[in-house]
C-alpha atoms as a PDB file:
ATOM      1  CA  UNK A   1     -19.962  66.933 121.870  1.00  0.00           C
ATOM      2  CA  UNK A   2     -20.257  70.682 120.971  1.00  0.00           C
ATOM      3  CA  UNK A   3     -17.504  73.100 122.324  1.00  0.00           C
ATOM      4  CA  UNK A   4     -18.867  76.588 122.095  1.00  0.00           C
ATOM      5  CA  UNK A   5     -16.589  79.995 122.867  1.00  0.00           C
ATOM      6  CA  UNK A   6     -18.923  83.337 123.199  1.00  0.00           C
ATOM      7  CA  UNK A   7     -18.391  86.766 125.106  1.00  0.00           C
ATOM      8  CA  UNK A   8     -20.350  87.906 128.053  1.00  0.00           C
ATOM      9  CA  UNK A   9     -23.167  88.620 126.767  1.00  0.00           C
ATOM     10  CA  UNK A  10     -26.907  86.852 127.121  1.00  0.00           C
ATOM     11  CA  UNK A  11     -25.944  85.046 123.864  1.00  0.00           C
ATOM     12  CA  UNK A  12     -23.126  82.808 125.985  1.00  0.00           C
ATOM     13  CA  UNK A  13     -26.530  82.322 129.134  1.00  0.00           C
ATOM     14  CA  UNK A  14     -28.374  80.563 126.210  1.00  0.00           C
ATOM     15  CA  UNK A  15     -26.202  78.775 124.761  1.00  0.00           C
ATOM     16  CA  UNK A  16     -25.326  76.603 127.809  1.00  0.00           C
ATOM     17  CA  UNK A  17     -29.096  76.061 127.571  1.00  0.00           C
ATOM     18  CA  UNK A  18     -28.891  74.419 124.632  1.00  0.00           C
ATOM     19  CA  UNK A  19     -25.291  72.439 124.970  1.00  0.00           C
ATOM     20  CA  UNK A  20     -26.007  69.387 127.176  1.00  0.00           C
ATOM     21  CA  UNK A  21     -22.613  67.488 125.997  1.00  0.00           C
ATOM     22  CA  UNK A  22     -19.743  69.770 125.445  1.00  0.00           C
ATOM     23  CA  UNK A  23     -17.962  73.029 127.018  1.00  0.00           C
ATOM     24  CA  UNK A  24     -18.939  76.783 126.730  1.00  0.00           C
ATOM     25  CA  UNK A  25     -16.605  79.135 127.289  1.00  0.00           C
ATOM     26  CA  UNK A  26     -17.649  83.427 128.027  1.00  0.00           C
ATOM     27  CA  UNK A  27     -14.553  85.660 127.522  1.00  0.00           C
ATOM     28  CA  UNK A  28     -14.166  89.280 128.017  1.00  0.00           C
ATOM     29  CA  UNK A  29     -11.454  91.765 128.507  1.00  0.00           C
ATOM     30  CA  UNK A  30     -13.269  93.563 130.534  1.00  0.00           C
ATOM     31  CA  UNK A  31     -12.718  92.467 134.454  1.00  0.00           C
ATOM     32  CA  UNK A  32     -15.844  94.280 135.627  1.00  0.00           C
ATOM     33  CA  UNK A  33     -18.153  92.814 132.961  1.00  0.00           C
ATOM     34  CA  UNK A  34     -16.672  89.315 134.104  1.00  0.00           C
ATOM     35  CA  UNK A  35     -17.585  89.504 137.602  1.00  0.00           C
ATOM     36  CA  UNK A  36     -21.204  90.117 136.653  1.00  0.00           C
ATOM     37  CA  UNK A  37     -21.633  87.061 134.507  1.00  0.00           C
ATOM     38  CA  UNK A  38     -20.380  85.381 137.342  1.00  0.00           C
ATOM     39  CA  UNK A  39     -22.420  86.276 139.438  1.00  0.00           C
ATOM     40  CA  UNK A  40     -25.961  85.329 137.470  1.00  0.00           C
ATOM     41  CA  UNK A  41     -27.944  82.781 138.586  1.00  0.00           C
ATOM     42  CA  UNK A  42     -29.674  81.252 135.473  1.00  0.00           C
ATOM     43  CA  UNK A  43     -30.009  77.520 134.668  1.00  0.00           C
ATOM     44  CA  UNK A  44     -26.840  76.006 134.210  1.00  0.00           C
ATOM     45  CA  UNK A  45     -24.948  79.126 134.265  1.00  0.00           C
ATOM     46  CA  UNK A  46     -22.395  77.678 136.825  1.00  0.00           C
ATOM     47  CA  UNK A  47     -21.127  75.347 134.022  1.00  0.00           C
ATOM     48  CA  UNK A  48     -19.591  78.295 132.060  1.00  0.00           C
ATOM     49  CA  UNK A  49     -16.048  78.618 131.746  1.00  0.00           C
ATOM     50  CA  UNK A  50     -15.007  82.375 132.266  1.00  0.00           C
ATOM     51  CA  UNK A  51     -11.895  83.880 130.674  1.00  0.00           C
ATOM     52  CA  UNK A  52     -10.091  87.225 130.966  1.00  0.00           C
ATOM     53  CA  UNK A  53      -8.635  88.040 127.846  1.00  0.00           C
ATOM     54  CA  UNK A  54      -8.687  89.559 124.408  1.00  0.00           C
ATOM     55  CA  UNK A  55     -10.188  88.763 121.318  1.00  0.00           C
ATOM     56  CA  UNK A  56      -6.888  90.139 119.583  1.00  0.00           C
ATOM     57  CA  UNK A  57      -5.026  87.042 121.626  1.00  0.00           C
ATOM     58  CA  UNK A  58      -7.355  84.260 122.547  1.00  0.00           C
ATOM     59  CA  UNK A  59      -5.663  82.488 125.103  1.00  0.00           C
ATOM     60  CA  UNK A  60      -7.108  79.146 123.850  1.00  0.00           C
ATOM     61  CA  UNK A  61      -5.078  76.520 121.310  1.00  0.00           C
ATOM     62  CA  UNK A  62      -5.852  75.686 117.656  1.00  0.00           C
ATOM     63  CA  UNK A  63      -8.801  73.825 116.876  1.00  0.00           C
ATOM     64  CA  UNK A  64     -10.303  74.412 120.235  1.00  0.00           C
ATOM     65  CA  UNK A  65     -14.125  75.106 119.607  1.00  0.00           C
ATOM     66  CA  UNK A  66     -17.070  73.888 117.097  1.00  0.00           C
ATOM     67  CA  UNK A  67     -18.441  77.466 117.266  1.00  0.00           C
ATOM     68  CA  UNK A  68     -17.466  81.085 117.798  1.00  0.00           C
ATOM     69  CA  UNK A  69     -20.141  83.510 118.492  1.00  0.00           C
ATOM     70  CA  UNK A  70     -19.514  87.079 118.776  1.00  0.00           C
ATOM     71  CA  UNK A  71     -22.484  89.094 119.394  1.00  0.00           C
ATOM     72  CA  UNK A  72     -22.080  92.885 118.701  1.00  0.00           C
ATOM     73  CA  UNK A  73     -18.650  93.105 119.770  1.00  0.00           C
ATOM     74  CA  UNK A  74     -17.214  92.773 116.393  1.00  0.00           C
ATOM     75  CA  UNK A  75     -16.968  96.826 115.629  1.00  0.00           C
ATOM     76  CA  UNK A  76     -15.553  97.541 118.791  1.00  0.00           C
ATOM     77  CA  UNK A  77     -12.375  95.738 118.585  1.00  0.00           C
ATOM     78  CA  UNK A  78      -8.978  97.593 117.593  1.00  0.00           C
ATOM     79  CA  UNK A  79      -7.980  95.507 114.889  1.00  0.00           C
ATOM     80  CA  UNK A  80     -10.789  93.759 113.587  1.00  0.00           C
ATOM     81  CA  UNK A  81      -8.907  91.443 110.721  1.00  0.00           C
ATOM     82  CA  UNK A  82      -6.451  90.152 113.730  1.00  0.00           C
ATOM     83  CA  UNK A  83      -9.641  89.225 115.998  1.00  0.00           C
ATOM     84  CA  UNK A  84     -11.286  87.383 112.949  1.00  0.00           C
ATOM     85  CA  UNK A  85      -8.190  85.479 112.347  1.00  0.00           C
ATOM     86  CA  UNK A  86      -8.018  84.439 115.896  1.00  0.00           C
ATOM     87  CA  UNK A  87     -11.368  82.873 115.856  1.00  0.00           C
ATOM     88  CA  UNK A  88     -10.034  81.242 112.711  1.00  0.00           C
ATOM     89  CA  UNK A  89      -7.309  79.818 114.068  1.00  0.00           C
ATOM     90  CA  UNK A  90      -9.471  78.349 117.402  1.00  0.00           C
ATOM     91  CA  UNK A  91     -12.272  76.609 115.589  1.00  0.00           C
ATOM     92  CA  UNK A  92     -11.994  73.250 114.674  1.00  0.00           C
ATOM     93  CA  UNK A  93     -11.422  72.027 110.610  1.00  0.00           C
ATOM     94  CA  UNK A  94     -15.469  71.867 110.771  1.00  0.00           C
ATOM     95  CA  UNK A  95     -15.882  74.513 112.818  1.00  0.00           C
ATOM     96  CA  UNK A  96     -18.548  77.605 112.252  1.00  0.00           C
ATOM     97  CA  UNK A  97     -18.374  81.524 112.780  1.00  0.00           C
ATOM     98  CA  UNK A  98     -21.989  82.677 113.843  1.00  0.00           C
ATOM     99  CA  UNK A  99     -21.559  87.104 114.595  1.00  0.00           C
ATOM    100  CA  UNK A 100     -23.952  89.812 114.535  1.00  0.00           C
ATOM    101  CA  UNK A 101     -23.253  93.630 114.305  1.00  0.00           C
ATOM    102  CA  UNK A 102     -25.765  96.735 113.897  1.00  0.00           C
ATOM    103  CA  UNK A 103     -26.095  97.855 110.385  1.00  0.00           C
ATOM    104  CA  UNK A 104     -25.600 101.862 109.581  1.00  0.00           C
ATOM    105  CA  UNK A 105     -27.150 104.156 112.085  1.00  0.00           C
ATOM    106  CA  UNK A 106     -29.661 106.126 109.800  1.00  0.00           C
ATOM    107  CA  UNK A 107     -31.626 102.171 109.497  1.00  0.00           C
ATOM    108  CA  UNK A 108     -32.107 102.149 113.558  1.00  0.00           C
ATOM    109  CA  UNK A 109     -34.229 105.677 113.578  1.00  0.00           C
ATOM    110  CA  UNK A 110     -34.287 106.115 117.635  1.00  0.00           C
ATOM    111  CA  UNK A 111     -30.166 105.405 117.781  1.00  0.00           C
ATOM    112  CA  UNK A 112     -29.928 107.836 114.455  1.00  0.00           C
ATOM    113  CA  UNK A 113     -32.399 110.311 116.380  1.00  0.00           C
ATOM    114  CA  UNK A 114     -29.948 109.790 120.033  1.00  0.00           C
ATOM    115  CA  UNK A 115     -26.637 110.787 118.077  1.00  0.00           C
ATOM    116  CA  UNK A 116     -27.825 114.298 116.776  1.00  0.00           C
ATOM    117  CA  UNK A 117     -29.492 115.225 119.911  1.00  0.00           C
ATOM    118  CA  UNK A 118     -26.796 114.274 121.874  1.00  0.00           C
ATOM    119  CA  UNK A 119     -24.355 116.616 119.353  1.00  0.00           C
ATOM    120  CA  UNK A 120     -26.391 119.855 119.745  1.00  0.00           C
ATOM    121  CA  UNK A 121     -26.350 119.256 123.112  1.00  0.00           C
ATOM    122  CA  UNK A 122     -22.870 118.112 124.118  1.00  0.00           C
ATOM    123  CA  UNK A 123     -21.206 119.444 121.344  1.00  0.00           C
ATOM    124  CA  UNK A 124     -19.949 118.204 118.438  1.00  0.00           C
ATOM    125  CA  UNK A 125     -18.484 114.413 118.348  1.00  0.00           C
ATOM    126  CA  UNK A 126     -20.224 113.809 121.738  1.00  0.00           C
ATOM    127  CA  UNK A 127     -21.995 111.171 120.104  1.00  0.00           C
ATOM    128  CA  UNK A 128     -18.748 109.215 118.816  1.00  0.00           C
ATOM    129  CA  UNK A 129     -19.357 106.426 121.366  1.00  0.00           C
ATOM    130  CA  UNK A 130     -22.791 105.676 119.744  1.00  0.00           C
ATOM    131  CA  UNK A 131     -21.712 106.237 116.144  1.00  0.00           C
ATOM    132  CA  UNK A 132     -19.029 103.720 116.735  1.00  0.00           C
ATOM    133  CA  UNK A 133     -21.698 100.897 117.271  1.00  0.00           C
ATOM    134  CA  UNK A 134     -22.313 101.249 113.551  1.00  0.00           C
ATOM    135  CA  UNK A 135     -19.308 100.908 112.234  1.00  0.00           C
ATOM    136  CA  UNK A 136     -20.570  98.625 108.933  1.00  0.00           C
ATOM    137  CA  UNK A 137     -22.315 100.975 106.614  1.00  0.00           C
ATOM    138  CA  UNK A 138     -23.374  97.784 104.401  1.00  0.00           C
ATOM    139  CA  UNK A 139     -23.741  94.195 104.114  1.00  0.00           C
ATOM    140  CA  UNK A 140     -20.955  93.652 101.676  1.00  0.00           C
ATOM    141  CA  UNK A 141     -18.253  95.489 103.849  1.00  0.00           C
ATOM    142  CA  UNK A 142     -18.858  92.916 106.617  1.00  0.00           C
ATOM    143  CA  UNK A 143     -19.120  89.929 104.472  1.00  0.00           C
ATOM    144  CA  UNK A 144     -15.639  90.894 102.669  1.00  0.00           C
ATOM    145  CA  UNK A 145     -14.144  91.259 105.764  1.00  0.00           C
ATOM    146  CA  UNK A 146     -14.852  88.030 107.342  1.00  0.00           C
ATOM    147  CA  UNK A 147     -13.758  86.652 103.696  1.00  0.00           C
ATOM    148  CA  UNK A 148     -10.573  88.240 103.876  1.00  0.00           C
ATOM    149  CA  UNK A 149      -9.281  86.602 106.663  1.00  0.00           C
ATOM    150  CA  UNK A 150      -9.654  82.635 106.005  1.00  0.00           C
ATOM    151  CA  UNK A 151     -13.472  82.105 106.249  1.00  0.00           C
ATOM    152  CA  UNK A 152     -15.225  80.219 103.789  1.00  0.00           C
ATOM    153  CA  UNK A 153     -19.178  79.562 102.889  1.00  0.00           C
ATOM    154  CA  UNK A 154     -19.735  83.727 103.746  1.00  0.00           C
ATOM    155  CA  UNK A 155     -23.365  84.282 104.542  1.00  0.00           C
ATOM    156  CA  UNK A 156     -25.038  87.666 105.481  1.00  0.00           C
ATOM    157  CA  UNK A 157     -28.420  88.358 106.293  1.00  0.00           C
ATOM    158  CA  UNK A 158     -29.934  91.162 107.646  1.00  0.00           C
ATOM    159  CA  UNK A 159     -32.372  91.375 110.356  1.00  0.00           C
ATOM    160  CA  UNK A 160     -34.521  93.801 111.638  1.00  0.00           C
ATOM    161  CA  UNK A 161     -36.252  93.535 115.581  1.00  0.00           C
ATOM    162  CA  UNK A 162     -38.858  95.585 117.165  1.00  0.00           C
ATOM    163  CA  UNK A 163     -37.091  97.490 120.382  1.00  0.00           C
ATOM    164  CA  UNK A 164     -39.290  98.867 122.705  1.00  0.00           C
ATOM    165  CA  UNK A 165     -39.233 101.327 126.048  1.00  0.00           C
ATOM    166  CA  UNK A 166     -41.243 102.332 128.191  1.00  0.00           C
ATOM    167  CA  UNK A 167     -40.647 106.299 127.339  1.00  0.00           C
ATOM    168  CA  UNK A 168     -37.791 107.987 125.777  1.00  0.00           C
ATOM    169  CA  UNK A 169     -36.366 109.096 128.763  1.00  0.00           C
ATOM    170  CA  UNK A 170     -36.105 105.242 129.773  1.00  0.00           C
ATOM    171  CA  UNK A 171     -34.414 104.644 126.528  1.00  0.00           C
ATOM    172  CA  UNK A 172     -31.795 107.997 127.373  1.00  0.00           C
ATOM    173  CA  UNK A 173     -31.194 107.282 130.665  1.00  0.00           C
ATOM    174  CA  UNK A 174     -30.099 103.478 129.603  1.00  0.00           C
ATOM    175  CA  UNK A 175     -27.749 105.303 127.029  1.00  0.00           C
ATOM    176  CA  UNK A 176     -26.592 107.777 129.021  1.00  0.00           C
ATOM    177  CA  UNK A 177     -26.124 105.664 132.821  1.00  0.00           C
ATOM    178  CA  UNK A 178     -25.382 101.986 131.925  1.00  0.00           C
ATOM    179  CA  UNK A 179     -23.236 102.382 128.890  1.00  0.00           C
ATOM    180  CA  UNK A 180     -19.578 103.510 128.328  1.00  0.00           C
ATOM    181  CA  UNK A 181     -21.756 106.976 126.627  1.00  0.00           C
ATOM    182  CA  UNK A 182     -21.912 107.658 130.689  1.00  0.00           C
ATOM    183  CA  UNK A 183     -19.042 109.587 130.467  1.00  0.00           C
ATOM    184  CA  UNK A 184     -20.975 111.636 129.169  1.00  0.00           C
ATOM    185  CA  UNK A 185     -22.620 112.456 132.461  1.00  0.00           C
ATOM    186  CA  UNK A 186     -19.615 111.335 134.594  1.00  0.00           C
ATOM    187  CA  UNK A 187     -18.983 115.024 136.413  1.00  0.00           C
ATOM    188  CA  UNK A 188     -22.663 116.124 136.366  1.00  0.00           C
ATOM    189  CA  UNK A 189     -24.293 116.560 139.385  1.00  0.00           C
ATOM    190  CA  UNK A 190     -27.637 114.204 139.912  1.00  0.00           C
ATOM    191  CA  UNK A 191     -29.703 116.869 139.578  1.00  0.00           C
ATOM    192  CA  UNK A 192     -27.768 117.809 136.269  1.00  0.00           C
ATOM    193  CA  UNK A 193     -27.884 114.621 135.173  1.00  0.00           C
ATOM    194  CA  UNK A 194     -31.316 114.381 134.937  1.00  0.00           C
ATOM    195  CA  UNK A 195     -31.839 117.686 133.587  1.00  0.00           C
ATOM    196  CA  UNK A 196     -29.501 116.589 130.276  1.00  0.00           C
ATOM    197  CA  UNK A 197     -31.410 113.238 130.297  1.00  0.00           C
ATOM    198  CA  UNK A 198     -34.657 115.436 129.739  1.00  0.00           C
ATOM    199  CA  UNK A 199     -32.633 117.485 126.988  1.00  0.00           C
ATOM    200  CA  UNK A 200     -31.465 114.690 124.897  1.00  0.00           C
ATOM    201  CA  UNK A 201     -34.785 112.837 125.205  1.00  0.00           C
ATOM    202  CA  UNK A 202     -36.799 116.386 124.193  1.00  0.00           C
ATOM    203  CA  UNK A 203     -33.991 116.201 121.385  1.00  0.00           C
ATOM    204  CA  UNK A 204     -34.697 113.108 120.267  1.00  0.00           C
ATOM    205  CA  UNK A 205     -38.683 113.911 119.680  1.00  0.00           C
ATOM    206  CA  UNK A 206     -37.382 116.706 117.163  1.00  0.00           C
ATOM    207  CA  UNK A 207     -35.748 114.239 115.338  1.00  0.00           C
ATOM    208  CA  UNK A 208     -37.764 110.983 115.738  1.00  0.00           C
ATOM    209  CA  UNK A 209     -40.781 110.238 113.650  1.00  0.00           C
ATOM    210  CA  UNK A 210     -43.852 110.567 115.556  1.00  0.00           C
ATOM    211  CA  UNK A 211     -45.454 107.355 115.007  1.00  0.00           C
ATOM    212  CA  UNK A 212     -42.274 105.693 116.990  1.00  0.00           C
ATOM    213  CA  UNK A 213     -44.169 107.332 120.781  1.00  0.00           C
ATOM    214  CA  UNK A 214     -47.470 106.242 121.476  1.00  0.00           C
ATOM    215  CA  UNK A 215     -48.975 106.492 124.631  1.00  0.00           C
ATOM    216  CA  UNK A 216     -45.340 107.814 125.577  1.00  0.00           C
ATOM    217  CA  UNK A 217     -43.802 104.553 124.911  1.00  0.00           C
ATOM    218  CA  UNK A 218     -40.816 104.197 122.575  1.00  0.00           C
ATOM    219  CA  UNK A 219     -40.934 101.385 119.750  1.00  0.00           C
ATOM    220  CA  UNK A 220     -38.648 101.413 116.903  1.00  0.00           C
ATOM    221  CA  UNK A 221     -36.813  98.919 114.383  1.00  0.00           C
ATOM    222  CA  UNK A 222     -33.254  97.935 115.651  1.00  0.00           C
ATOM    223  CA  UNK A 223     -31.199  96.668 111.945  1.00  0.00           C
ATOM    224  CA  UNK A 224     -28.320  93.956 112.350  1.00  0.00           C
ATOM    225  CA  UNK A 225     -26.333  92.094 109.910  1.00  0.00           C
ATOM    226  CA  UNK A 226     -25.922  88.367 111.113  1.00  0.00           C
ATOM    227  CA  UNK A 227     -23.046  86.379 109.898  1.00  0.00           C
ATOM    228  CA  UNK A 228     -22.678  82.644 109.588  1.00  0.00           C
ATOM    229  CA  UNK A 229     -19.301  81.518 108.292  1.00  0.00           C
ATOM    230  CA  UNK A 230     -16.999  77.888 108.178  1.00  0.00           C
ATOM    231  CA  UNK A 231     -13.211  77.763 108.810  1.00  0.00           C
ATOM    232  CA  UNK A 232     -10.969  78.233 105.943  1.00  0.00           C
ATOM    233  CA  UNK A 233      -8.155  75.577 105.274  1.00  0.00           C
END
């Protein structure tokens, strides 16, 4: 039996895939992103458990899982060390730590290209929400961390994939509509909307190297660090 805690994410949809004799559990603090998991109808999706809570407070006992993923979600919580330990304290005395997060900005070139646009045309900062997402300059800083809080058997590797979009302006208007950066855009009009999505994606072309559009299609390497760890004693 394999007992498996995850967030929201398409990570926690494959994962019941894959556990046939045990209990997967999605948590997220975030009420709205709940009710969508719920509501996808994939192959054995109704078998997930769904929690609303924090990873700061996981409202689970000790020793309650095999494995903890925690896919990108690592550099956006307010106290990183106290979420770590809590995944510490719910595995089991064999249990494993598997995370990812993106590596420094500059080593994805479209996000790197998306934050300076979006500066010279929002102003400065505007781009904070972004930046955030790449909160681990290095390998080492995120491998320490995880050490310092209990975890044993520390392994880092990092990853590169392939992203692709149909156009830049695809790749903007994801940014810019179906992630928190829409705030961005939040008391636009739709016809000003559009015309900033244009802006930032003409933006983007000054600062993008021009073998990453062909045929007007987007395609550019996405860097992660991926973390497998064991429970400390």
């Amino acid at each position: 039996m394999l007992d498996v805690a995850c967030g929201t994410g398409a990570v926690t949809r494959l994962v019941i895939q894959k556990v046939t004799n045990g209990r997967v559990v999605g948590l997220d603090l975030n009420a709205g992103m709940l009710a969508i998991a719920r509501t996808l109808d994939t192959n054995r999706a109704s078998l997930i458990e769904w929690y609303d809570g924090s990873a700061l407070a996981l409202p689970f006992p000790f020793n309650s899982f095999d494995l903890v993923m925690c896919q990108l979600g690592l550099q956006f919580f307010p106290d990183r060390p106290l979420a770590l330990r809590e995944m510490n304290r719910v595995l089991s005395a064999t249990g494993r730590l598997a995370l990812s997060v993106y590596s420094a900005i500059e080593r994805t070139p479209a996000a790197h290209a998306f934050v300076q646009a979006l500066d010279r045309i929002f102003g400065p900062d505007a781009s904070s929400i972004k930046r955030a997402e790449h909160a681990f300059p290095n390998a080492d800083e995120v491998g320490d961390l995880i050490a310092g809080q209990g975890f044993q058997r520390v392994k880092v590797v990092t990853v590169s994939k392939d992203i692709r979009f149909p156009s830049v302006q695809d790749y903007v208007r994801f940014q810019l509509v179906a992630t928190p950066m829409a705030v961005l855009l939040s008391k636009l009009s739709p016809r000003e909307r559009e015309n900033a999505i244009q802006a930032v994606a003409a933006g983007i072309l000054e600062f993008l190297a021009p073998e990453m559009v062909s045929d007007g299609r987007l395609s550019f390497p996405q860097e992660a660090y991926v973390v497998l760890a064991s429970r400390g004693e």
